[in-house]
PDB file of N, CA and C in Angstrom:
ATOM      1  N   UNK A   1     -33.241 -43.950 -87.830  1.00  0.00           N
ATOM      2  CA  UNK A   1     -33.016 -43.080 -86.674  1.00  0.00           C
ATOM      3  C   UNK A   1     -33.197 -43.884 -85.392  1.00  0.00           C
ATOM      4  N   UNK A   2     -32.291 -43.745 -84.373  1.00  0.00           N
ATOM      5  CA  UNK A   2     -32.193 -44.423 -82.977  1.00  0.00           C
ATOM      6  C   UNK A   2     -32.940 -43.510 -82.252  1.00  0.00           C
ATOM      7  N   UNK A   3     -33.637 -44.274 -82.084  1.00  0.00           N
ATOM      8  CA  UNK A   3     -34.791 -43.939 -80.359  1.00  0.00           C
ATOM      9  C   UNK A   3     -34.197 -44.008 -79.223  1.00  0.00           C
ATOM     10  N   UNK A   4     -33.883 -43.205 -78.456  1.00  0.00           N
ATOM     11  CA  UNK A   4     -33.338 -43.889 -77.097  1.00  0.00           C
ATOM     12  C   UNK A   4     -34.728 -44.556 -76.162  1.00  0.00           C
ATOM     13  N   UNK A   5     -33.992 -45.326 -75.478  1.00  0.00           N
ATOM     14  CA  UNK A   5     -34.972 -46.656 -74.543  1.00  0.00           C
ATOM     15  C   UNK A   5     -35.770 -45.286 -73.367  1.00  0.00           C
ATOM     16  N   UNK A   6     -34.883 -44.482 -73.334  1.00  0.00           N
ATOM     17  CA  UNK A   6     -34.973 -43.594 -71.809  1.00  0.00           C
ATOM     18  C   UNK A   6     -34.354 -42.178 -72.140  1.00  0.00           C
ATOM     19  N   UNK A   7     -34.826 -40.724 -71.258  1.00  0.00           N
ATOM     20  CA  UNK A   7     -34.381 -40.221 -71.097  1.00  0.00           C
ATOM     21  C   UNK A   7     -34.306 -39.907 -69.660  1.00  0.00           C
ATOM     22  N   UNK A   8     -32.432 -39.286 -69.273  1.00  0.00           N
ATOM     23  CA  UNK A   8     -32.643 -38.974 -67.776  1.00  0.00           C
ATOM     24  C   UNK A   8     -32.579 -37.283 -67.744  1.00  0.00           C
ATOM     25  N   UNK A   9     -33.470 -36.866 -66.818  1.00  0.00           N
ATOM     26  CA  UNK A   9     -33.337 -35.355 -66.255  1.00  0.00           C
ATOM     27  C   UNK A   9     -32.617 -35.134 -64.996  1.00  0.00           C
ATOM     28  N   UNK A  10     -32.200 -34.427 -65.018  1.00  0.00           N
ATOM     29  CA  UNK A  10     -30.942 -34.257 -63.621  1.00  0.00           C
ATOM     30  C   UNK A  10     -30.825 -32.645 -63.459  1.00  0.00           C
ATOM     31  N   UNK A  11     -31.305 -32.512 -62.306  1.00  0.00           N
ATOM     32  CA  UNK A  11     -31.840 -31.526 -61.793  1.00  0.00           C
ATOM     33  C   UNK A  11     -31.119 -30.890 -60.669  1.00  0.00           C
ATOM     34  N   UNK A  12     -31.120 -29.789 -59.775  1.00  0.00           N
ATOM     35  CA  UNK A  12     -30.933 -29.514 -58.541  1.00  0.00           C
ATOM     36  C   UNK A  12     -31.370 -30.594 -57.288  1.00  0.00           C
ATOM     37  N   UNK A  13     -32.872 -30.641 -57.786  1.00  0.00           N
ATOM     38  CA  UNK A  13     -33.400 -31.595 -56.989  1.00  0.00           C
ATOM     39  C   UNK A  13     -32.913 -33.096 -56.761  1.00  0.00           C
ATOM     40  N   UNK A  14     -33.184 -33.540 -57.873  1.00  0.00           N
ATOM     41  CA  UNK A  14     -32.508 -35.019 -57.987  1.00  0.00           C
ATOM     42  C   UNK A  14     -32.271 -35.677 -59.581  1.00  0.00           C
ATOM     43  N   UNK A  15     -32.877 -36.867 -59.591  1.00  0.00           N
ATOM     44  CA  UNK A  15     -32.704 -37.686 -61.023  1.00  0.00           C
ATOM     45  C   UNK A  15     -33.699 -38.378 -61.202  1.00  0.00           C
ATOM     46  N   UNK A  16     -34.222 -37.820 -63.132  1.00  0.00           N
ATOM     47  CA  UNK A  16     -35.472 -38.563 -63.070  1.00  0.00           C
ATOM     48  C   UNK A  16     -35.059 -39.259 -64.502  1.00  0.00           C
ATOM     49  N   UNK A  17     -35.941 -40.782 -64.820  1.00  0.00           N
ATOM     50  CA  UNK A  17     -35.398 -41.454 -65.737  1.00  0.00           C
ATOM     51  C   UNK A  17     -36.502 -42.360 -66.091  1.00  0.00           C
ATOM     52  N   UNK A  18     -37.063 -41.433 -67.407  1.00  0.00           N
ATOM     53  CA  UNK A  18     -38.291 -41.598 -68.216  1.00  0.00           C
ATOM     54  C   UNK A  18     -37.825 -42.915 -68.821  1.00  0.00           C
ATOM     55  N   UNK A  19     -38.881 -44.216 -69.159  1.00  0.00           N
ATOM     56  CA  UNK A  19     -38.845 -45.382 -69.995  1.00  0.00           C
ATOM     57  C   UNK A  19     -39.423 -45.155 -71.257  1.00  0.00           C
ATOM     58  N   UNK A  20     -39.497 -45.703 -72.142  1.00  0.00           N
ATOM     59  CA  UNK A  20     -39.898 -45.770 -73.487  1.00  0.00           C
ATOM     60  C   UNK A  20     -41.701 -46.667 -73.317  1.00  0.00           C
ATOM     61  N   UNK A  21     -41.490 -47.166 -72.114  1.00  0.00           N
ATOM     62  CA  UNK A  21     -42.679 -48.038 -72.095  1.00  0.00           C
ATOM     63  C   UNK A  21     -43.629 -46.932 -71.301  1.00  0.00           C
ATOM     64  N   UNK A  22     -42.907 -45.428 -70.221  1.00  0.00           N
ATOM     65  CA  UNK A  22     -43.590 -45.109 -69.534  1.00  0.00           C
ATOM     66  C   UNK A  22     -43.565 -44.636 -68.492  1.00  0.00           C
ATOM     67  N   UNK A  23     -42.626 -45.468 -67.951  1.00  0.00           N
ATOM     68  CA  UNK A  23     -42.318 -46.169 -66.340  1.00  0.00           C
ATOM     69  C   UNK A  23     -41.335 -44.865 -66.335  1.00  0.00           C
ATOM     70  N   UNK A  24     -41.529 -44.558 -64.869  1.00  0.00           N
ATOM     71  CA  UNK A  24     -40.839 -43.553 -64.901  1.00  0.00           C
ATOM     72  C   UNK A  24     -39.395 -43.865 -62.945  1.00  0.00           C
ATOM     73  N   UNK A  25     -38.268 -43.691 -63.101  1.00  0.00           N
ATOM     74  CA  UNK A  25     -37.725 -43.890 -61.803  1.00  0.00           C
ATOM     75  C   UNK A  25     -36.863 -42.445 -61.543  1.00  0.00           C
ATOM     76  N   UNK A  26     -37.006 -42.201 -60.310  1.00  0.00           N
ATOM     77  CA  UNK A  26     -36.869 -40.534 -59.569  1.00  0.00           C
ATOM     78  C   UNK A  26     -36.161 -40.647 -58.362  1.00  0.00           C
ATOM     79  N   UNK A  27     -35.258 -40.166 -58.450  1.00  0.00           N
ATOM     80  CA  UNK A  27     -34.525 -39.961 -56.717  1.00  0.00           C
ATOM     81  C   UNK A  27     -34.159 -38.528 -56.274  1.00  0.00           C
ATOM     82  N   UNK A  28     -34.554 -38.013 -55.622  1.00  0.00           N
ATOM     83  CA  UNK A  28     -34.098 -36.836 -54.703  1.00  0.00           C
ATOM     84  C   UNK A  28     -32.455 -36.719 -54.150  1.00  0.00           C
ATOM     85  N   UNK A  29     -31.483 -35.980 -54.617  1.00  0.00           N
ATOM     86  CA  UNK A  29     -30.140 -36.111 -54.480  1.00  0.00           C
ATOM     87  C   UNK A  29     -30.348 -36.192 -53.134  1.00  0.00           C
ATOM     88  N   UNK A  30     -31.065 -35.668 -52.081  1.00  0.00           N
ATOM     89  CA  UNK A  30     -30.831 -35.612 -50.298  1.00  0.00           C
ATOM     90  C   UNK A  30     -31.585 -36.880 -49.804  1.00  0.00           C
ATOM     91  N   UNK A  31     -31.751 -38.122 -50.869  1.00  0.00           N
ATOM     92  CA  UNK A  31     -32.242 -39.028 -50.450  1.00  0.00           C
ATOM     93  C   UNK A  31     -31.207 -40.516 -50.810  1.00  0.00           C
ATOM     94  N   UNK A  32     -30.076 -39.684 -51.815  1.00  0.00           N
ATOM     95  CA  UNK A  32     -29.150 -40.818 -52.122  1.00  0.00           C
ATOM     96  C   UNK A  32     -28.561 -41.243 -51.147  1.00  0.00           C
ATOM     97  N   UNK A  33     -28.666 -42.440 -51.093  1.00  0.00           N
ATOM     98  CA  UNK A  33     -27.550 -42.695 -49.921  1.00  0.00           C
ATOM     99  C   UNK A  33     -26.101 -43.752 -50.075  1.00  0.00           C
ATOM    100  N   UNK A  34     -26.161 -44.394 -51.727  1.00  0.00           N
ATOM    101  CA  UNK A  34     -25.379 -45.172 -52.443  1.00  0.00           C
ATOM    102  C   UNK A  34     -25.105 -44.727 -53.919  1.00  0.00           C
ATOM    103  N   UNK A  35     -24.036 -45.114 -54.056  1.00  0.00           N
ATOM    104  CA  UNK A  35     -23.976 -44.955 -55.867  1.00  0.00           C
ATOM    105  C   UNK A  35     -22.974 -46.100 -56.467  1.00  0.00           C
ATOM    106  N   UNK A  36     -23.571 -46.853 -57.354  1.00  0.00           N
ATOM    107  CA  UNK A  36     -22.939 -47.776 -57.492  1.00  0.00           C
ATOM    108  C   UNK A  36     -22.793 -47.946 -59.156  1.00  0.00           C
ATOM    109  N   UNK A  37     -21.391 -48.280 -60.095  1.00  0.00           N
ATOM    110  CA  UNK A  37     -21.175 -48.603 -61.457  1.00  0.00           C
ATOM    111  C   UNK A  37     -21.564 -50.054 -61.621  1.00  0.00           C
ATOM    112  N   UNK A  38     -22.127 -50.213 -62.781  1.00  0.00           N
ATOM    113  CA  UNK A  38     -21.482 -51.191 -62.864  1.00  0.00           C
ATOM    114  C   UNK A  38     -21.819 -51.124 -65.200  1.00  0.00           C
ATOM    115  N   UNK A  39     -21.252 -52.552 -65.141  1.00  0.00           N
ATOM    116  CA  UNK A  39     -21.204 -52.164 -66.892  1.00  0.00           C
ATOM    117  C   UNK A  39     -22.203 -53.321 -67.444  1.00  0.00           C
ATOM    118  N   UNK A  40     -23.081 -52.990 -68.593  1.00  0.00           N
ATOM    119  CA  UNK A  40     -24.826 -53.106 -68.811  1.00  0.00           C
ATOM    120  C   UNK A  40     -24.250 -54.202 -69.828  1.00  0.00           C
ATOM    121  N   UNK A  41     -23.062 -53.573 -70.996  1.00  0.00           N
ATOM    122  CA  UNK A  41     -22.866 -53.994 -71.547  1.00  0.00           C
ATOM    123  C   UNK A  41     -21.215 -53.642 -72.212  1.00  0.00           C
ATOM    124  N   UNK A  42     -19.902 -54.015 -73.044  1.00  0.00           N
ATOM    125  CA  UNK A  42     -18.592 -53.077 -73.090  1.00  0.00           C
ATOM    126  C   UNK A  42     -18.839 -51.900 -73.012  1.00  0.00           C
ATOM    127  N   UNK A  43     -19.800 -51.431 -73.987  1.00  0.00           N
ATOM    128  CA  UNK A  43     -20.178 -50.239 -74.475  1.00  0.00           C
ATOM    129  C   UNK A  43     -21.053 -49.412 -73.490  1.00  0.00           C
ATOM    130  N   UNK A  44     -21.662 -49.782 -72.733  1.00  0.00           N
ATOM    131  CA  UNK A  44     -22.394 -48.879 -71.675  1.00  0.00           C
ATOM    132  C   UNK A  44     -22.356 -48.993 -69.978  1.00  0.00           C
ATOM    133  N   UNK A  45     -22.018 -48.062 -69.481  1.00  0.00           N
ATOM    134  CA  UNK A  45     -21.478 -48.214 -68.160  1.00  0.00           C
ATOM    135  C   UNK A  45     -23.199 -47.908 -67.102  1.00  0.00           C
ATOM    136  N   UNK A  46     -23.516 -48.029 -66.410  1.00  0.00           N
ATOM    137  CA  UNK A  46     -24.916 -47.771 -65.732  1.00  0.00           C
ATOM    138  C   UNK A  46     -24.493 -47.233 -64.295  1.00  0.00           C
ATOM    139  N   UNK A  47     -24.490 -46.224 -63.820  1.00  0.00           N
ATOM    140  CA  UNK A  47     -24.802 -45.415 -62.580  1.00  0.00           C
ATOM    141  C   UNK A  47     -26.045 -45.895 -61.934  1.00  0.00           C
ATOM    142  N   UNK A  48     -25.539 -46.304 -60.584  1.00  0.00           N
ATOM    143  CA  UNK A  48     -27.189 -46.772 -59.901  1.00  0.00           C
ATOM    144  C   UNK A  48     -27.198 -46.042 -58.757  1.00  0.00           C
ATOM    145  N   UNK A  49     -28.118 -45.177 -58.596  1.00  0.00           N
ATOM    146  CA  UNK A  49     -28.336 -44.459 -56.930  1.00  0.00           C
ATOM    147  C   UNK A  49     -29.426 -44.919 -56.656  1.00  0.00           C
ATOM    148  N   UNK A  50     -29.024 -45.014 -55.193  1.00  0.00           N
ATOM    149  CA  UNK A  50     -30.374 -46.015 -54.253  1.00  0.00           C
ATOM    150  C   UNK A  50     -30.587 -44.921 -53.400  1.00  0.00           C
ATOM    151  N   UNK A  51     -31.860 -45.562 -52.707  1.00  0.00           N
ATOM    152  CA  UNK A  51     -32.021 -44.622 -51.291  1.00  0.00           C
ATOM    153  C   UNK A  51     -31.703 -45.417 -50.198  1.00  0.00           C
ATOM    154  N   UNK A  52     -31.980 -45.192 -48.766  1.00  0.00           N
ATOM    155  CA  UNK A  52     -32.353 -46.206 -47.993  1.00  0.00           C
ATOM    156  C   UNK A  52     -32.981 -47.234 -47.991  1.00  0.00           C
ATOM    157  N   UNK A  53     -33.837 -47.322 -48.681  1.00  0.00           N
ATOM    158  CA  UNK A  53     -34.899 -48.606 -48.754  1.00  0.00           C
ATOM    159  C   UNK A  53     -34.361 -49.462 -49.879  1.00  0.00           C
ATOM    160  N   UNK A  54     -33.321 -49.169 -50.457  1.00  0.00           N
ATOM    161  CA  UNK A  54     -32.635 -49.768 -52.247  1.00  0.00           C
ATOM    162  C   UNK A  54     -33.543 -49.415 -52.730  1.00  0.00           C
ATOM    163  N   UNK A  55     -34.246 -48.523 -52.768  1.00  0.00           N
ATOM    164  CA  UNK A  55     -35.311 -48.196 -54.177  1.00  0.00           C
ATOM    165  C   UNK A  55     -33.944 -47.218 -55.228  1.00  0.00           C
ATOM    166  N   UNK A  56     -34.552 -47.394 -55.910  1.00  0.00           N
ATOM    167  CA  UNK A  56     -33.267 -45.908 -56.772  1.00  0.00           C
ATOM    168  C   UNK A  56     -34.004 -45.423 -58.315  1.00  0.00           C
ATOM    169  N   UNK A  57     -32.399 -45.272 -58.955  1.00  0.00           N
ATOM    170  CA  UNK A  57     -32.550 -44.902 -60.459  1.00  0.00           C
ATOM    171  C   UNK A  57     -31.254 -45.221 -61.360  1.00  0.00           C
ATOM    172  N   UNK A  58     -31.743 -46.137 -62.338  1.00  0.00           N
ATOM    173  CA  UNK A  58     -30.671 -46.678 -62.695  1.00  0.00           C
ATOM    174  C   UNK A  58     -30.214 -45.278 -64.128  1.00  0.00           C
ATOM    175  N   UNK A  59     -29.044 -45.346 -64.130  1.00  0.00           N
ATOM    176  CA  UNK A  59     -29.005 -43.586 -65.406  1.00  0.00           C
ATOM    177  C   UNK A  59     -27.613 -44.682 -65.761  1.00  0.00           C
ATOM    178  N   UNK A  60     -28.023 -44.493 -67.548  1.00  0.00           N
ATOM    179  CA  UNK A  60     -27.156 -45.237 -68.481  1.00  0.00           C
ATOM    180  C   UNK A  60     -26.030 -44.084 -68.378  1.00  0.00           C
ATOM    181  N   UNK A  61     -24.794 -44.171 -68.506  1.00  0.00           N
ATOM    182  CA  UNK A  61     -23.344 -42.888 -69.112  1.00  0.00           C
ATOM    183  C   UNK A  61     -23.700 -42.272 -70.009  1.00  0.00           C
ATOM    184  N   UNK A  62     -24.624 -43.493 -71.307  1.00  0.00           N
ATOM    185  CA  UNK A  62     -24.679 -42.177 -72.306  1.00  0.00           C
ATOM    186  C   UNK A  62     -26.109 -41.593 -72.178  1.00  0.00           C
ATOM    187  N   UNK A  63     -27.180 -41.545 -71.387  1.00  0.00           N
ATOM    188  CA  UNK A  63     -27.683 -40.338 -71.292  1.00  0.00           C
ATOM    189  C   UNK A  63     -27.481 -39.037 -69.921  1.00  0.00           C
ATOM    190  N   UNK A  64     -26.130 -39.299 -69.538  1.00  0.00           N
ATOM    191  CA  UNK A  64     -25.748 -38.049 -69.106  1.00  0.00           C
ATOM    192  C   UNK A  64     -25.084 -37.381 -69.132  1.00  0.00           C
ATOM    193  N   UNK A  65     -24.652 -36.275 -68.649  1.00  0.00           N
ATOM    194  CA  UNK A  65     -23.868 -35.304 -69.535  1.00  0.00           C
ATOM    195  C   UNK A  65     -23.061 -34.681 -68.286  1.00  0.00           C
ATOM    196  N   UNK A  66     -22.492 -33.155 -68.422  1.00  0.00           N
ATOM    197  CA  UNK A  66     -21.403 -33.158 -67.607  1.00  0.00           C
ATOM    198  C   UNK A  66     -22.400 -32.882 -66.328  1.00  0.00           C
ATOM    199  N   UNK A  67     -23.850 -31.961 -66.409  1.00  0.00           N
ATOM    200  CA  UNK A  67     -24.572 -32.089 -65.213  1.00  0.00           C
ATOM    201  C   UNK A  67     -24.546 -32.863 -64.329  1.00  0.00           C
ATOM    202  N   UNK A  68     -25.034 -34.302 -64.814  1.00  0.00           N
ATOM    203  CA  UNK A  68     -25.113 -34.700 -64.057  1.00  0.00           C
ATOM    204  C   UNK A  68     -23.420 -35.615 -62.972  1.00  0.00           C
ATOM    205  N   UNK A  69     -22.252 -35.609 -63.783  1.00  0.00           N
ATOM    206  CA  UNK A  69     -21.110 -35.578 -63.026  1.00  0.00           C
ATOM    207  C   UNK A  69     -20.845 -34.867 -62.573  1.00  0.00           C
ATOM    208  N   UNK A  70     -21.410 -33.340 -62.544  1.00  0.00           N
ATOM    209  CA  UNK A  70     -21.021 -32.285 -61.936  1.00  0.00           C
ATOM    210  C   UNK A  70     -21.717 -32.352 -60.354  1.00  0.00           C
ATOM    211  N   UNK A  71     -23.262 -32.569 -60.218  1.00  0.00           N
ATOM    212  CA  UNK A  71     -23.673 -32.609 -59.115  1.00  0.00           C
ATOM    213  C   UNK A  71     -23.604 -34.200 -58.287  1.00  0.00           C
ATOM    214  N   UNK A  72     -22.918 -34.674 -58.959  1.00  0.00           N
ATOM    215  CA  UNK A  72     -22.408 -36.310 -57.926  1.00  0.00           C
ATOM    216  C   UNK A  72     -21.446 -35.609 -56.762  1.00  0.00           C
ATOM    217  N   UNK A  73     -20.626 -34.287 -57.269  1.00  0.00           N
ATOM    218  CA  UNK A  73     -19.393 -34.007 -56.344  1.00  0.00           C
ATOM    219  C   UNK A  73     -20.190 -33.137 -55.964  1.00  0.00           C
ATOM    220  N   UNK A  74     -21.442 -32.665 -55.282  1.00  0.00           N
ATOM    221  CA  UNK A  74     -21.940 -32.360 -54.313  1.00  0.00           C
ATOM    222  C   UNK A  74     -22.038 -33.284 -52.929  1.00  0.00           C
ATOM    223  N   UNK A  75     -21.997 -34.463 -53.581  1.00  0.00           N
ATOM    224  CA  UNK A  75     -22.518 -35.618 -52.708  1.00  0.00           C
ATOM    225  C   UNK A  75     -20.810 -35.348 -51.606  1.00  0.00           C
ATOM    226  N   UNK A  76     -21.541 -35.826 -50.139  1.00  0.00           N
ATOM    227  CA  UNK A  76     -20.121 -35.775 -49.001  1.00  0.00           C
ATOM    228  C   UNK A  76     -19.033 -37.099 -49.605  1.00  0.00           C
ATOM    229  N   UNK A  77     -18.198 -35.971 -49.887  1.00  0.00           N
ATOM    230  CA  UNK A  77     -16.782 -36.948 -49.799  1.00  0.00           C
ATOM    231  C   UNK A  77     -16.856 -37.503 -51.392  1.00  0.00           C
ATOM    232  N   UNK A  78     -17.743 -37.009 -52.441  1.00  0.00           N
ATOM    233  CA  UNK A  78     -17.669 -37.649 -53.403  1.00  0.00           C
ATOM    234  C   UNK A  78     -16.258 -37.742 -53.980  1.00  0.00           C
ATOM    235  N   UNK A  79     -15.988 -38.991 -54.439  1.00  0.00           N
ATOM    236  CA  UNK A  79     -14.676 -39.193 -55.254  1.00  0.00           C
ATOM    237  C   UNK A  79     -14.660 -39.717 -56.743  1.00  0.00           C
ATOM    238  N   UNK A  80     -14.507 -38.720 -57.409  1.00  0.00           N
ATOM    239  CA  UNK A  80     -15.227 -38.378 -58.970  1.00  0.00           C
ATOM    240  C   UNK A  80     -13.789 -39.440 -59.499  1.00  0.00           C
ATOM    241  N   UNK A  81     -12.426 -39.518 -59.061  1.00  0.00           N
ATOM    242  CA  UNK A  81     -11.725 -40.536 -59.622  1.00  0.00           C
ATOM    243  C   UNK A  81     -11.711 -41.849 -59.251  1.00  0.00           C
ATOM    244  N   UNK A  82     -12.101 -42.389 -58.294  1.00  0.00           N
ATOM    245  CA  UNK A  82     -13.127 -43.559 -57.736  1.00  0.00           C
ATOM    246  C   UNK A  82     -14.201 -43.823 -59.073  1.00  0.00           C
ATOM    247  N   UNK A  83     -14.914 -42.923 -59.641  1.00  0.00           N
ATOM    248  CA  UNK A  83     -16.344 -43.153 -60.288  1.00  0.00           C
ATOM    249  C   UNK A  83     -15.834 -43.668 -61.505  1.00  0.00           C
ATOM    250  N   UNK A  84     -14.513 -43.370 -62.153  1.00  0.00           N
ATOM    251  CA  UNK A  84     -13.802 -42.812 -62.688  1.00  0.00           C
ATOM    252  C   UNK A  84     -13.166 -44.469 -63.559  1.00  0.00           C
ATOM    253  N   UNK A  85     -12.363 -44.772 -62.393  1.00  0.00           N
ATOM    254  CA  UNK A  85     -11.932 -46.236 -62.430  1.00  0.00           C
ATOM    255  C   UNK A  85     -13.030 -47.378 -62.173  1.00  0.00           C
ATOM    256  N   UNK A  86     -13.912 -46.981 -61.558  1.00  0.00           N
ATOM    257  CA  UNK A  86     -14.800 -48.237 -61.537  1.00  0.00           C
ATOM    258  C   UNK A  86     -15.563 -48.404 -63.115  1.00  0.00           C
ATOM    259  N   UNK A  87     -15.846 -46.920 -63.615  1.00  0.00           N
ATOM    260  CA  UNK A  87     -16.629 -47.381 -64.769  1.00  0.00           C
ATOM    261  C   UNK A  87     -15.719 -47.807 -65.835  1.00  0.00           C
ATOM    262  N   UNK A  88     -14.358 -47.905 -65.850  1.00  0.00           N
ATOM    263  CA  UNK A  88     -12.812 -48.136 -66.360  1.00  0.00           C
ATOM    264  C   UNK A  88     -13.153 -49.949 -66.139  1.00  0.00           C
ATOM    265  N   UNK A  89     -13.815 -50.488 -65.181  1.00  0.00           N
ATOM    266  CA  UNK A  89     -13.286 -51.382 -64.898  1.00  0.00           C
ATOM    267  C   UNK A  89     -14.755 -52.375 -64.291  1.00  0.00           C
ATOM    268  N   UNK A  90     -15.566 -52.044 -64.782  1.00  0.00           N
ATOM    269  CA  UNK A  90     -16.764 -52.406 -64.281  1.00  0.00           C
ATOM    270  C   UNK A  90     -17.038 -54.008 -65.127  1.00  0.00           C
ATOM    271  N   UNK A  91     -17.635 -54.670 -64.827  1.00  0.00           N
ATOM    272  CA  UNK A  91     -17.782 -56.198 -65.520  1.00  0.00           C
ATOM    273  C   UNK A  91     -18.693 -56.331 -64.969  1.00  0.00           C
ATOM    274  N   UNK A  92     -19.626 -57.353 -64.584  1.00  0.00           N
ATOM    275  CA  UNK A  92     -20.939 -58.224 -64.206  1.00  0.00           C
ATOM    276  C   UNK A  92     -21.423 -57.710 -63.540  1.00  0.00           C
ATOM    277  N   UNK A  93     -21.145 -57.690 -61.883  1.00  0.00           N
ATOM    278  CA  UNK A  93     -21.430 -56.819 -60.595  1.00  0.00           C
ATOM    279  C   UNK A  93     -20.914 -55.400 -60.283  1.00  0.00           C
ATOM    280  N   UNK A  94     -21.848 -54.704 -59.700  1.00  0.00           N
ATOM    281  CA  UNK A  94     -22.140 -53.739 -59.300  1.00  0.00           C
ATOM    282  C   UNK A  94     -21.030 -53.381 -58.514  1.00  0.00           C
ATOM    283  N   UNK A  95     -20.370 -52.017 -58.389  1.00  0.00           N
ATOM    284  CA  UNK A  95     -19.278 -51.870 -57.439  1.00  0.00           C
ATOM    285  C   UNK A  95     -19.239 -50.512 -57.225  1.00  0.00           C
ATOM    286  N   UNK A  96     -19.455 -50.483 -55.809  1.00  0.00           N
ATOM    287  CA  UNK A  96     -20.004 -49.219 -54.527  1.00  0.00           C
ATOM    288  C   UNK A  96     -18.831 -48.350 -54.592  1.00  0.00           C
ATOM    289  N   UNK A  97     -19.212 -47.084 -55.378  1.00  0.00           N
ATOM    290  CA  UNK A  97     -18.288 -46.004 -55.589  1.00  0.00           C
ATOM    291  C   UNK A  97     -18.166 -45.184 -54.410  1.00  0.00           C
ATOM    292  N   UNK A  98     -19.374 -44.858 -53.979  1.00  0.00           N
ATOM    293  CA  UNK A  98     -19.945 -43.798 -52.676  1.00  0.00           C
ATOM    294  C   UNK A  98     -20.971 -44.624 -51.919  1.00  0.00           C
ATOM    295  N   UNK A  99     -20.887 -44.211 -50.673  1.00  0.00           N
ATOM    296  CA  UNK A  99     -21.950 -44.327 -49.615  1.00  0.00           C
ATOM    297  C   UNK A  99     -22.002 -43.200 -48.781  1.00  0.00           C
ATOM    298  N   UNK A 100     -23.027 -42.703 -48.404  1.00  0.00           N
ATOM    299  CA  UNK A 100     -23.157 -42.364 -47.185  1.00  0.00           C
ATOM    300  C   UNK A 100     -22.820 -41.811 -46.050  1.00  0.00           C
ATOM    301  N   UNK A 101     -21.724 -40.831 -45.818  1.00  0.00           N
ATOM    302  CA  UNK A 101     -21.401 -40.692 -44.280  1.00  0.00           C
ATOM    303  C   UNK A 101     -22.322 -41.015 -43.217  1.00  0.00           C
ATOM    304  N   UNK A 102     -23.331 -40.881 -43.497  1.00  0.00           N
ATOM    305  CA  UNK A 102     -24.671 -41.072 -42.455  1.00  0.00           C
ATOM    306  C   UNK A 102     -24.469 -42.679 -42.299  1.00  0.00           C
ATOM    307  N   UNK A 103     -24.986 -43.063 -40.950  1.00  0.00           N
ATOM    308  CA  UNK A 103     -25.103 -44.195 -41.043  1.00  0.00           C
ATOM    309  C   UNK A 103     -26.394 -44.604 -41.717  1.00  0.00           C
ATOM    310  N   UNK A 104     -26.544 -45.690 -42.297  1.00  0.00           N
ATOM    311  CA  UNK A 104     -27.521 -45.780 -43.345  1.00  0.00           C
ATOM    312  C   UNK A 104     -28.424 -46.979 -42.683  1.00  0.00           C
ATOM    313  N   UNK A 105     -30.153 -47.302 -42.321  1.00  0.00           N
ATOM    314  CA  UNK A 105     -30.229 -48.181 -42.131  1.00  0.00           C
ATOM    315  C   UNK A 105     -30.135 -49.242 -42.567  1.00  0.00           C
ATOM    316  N   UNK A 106     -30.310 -50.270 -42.172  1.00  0.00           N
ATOM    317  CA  UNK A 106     -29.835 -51.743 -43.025  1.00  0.00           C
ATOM    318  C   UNK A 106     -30.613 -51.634 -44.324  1.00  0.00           C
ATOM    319  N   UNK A 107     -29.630 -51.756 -45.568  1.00  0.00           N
ATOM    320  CA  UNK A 107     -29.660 -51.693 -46.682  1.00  0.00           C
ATOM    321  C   UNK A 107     -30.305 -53.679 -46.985  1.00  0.00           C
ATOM    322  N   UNK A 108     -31.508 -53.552 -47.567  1.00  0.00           N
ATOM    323  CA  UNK A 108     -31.547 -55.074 -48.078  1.00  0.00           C
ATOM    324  C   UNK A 108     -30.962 -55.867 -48.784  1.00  0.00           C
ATOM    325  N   UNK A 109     -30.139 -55.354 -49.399  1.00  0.00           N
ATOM    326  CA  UNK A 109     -29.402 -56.163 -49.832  1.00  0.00           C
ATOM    327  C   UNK A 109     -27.572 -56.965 -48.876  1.00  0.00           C
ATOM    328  N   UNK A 110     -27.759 -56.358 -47.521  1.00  0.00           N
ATOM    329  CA  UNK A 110     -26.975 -56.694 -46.931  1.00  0.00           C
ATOM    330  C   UNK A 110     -26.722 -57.954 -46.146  1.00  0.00           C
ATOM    331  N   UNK A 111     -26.096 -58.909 -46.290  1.00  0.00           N
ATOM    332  CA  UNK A 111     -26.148 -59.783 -45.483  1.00  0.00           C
ATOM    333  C   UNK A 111     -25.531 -59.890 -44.042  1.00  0.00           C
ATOM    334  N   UNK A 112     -26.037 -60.467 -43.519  1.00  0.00           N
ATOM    335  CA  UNK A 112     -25.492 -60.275 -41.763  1.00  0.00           C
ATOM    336  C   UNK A 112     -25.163 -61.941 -41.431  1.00  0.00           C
ATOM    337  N   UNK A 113     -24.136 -61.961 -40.708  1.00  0.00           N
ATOM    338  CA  UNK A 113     -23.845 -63.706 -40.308  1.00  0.00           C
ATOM    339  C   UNK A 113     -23.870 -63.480 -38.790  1.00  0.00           C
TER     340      UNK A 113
END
């Protein structure tokens, strides 16, 4: 019998994503401010929502269900066929499905020249 590593809960509130070791990672949907695919492995695609600070929650495809695609298109301007093709097409790096209408403060991972 397969154990899963994690389970995620996906809520009104936000997304929570229990470890097998413990560790637990939680985001508040009115705190997302990114959502990004990318692919873990062929077989598994990974949803990453950050906040402002890049803190987030990383949620594997296969532990979610239509819930939680259902409340992504709450998010402003979400584009569920955007989410759609990226996880179609996802390889090594991470690739920014949604952001933000808000202006967002500087995200750390941004570089500036």
């Amino acid at each position: 019998m397969h154990v899963p590593d994690s389970y995620v809960y996906v809520t009104e509130e936000g997304v929570t994503r229990h470890y097998a070791d413990g560790s637990v990672e939680a985001l508040a949907w009115e705190d997302v401010v990114e959502v990004r695919v990318a692919a873990e492995t062929e077989a598994e695609i990974l949803y990453i929502l950050l906040d402002r600070d890049g803190e987030g929650c990383v949620v594997p495809r296969s532990a979610t269900d239509a819930t939680f695609l259902a409340r992504l298109r709450y998010l402003p301007d979400f584009d569920l066929e955007r989410l759609h093709v990226a996880a179609a097409t996802a390889r090594d790096s991470a690739i920014v499905v949604w952001r933000s209408p808000e202006p967002p403060s500087s995200l750390p991972d941004l570089e500036y020249d």
